[in-house]
Protein backbone atom coordinates (compact mmCIF):
# COMPACT_ATOMS: atom_id res chain seq x y z
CA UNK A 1 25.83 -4.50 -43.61
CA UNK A 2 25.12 -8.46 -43.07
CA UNK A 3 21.43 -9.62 -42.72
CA UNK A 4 21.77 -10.58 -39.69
CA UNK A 5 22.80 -7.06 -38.93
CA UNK A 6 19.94 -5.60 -40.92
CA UNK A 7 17.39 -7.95 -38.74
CA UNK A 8 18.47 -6.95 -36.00
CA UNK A 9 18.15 -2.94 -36.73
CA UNK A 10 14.40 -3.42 -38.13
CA UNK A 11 13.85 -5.59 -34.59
CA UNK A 12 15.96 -2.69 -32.53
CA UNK A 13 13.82 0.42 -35.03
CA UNK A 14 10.21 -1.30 -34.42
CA UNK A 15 10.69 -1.88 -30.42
CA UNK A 16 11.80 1.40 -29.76
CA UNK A 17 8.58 3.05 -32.30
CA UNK A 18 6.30 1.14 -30.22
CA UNK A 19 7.75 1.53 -26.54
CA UNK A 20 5.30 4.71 -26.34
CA UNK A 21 2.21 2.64 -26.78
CA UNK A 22 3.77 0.32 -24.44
CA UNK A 23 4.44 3.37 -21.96
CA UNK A 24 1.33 4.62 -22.23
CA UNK A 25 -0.79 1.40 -21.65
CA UNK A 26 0.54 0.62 -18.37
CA UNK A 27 -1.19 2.01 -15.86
CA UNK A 28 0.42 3.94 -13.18
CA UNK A 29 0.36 2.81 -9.60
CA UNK A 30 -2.25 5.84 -8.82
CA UNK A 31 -4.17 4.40 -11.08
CA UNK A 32 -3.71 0.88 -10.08
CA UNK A 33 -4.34 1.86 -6.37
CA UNK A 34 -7.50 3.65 -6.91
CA UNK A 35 -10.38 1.04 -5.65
CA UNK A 36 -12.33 -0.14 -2.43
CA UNK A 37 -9.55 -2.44 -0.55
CA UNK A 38 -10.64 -4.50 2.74
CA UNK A 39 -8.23 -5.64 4.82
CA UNK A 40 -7.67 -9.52 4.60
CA UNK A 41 -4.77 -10.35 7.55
CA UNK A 42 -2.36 -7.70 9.18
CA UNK A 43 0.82 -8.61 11.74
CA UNK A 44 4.18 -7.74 12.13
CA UNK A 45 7.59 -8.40 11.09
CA UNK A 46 9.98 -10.36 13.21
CA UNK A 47 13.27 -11.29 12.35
CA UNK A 48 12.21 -11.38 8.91
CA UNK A 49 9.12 -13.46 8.98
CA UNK A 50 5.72 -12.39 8.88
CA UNK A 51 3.98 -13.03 12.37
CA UNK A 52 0.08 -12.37 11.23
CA UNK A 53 -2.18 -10.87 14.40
CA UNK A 54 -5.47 -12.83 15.53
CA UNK A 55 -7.87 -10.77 14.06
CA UNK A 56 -11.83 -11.45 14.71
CA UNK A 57 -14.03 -10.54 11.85
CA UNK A 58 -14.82 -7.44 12.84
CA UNK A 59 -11.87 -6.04 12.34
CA UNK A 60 -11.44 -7.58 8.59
CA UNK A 61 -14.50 -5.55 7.87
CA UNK A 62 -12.00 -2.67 7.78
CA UNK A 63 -11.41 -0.99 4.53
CA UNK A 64 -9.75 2.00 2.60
CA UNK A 65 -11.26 3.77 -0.35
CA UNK A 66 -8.91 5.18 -2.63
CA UNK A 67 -10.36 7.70 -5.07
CA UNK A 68 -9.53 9.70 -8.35
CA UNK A 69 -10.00 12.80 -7.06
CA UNK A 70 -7.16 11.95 -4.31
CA UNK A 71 -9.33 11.28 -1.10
CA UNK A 72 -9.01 8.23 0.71
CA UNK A 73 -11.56 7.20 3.47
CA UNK A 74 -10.68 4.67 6.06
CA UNK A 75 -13.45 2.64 7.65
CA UNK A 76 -12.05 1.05 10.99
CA UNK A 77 -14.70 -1.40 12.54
CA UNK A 78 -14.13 -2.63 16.31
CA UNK A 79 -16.01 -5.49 18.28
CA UNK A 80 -16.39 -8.88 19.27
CA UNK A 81 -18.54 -11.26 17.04
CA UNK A 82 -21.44 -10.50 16.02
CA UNK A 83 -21.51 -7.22 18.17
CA UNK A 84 -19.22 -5.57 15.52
CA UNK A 85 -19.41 -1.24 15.70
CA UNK A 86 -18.33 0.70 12.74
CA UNK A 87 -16.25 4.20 13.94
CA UNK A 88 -16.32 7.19 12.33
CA UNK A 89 -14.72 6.93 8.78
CA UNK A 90 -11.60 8.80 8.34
CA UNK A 91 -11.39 11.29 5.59
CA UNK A 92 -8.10 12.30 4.31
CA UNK A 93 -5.97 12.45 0.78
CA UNK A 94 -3.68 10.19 -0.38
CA UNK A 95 -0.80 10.20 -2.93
CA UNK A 96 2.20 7.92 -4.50
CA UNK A 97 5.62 9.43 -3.06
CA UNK A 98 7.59 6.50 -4.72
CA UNK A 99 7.00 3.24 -3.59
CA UNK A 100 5.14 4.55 -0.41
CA UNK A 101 1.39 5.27 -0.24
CA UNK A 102 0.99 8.50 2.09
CA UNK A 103 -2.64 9.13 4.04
CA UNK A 104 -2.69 12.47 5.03
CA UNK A 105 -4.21 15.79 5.96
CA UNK A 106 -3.21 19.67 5.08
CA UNK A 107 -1.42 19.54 8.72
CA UNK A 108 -0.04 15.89 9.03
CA UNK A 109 0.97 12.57 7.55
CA UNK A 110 -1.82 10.31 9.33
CA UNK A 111 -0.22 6.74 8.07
CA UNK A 112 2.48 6.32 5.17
CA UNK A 113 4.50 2.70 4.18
CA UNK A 114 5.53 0.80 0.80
CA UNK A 115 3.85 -0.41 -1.28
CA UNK A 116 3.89 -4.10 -2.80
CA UNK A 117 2.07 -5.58 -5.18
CA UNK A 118 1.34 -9.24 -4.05
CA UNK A 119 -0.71 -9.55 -7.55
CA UNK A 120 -3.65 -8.15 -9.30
CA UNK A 121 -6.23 -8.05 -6.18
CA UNK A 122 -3.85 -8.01 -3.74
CA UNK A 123 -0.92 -5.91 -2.22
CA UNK A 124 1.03 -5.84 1.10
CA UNK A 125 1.07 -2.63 2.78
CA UNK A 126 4.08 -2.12 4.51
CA UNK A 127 5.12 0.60 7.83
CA UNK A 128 7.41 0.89 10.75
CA UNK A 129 5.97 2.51 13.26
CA UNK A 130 8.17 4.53 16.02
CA UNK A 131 6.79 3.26 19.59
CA UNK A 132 8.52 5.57 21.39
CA UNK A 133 5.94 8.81 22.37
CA UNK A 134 8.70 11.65 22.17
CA UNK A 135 11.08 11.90 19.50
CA UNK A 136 13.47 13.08 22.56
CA UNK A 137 12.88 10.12 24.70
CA UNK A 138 15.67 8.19 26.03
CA UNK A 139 17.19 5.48 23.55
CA UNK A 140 15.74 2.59 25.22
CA UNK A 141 16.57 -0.32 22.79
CA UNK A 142 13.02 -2.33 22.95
CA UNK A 143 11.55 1.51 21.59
CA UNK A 144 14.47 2.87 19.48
CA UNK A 145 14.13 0.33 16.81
CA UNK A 146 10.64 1.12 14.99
CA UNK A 147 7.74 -1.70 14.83
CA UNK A 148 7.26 -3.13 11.22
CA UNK A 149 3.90 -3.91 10.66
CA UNK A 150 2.18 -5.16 7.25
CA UNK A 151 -1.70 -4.93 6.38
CA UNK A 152 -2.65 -7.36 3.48
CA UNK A 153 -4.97 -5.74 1.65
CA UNK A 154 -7.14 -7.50 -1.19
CA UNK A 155 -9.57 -4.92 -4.21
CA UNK A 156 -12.88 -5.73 -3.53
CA UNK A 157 -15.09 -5.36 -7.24
């Protein structure tokens, strides 16, 4: 066996000992998720460019809580400025099915897209939502192709 050979085994041997540790450092997206998140700019998707909505500050002051114990609580806040009214928060559980992030209850998926992390503090929240108000409605084409609509979100320490 050359040297060269020989390095390259020790290199090959040591990287796969330590690809555990390396495993078992990173922390899952549950984890990663977990946190207070307020929502920072929201909009749609249109021929594959972000179109952000005109949100007033009351509705940036909306935020989701995701905890350890697998509840989430939305806080949706409606208003003008300086008039803004906080709803009722909305309790439900949340989980990681993949690359989607799924709010639900024990009878219904409330609100459920992908997942992308923008970086540390902030991810995009991505969901198509179907427009049309019976599954059995006729195929009309502005309501047969779903809405995609993004939330930025941003951790709040």
């Amino acid at each position: 066996m050359t040297t060269l050979s020989k390095h390259f085994q020790q290199i090959l041997m040591t990287t796969i000992a330590s690809l555990p540790l390396l495993i078992m450092a990173a922390p899952s997206d549950t984890e990663a998720l977990q946190g207070h998140w307020r929502l920072q700019q929201a909009g749609r998707e249109e021929n594959g460019q972000l179109e952000a909505y005109d949100f007033n500050q009351c509705r940036l002051l909306r935020t989701y809580s995701l905890r350890a114990d697998g509840y989430a609580i939305y806080s949706s806040v409606e208003g003008e400025e300086g008039a803004c009214i906080p709803l009722e928060p909305r309790l439900s559980y949340w989980r990681i099915d993949g690359q989607r992030l799924v709010f639900y209850t024990d009878e219904e998926v409330l609100e459920s897209g992908t997942v992308v992390w923008m970086d540390a503090k902030h991810i995009r929240f991505e969901s198509d939502v179907d427009l049309r108000q019976d599954a059995h409605e006729e195929q009309d084409t502005h309501l047969s192709m779903p809405l995609k609509t993004y939330q930025i979100l941003r951790r709040e320490d």
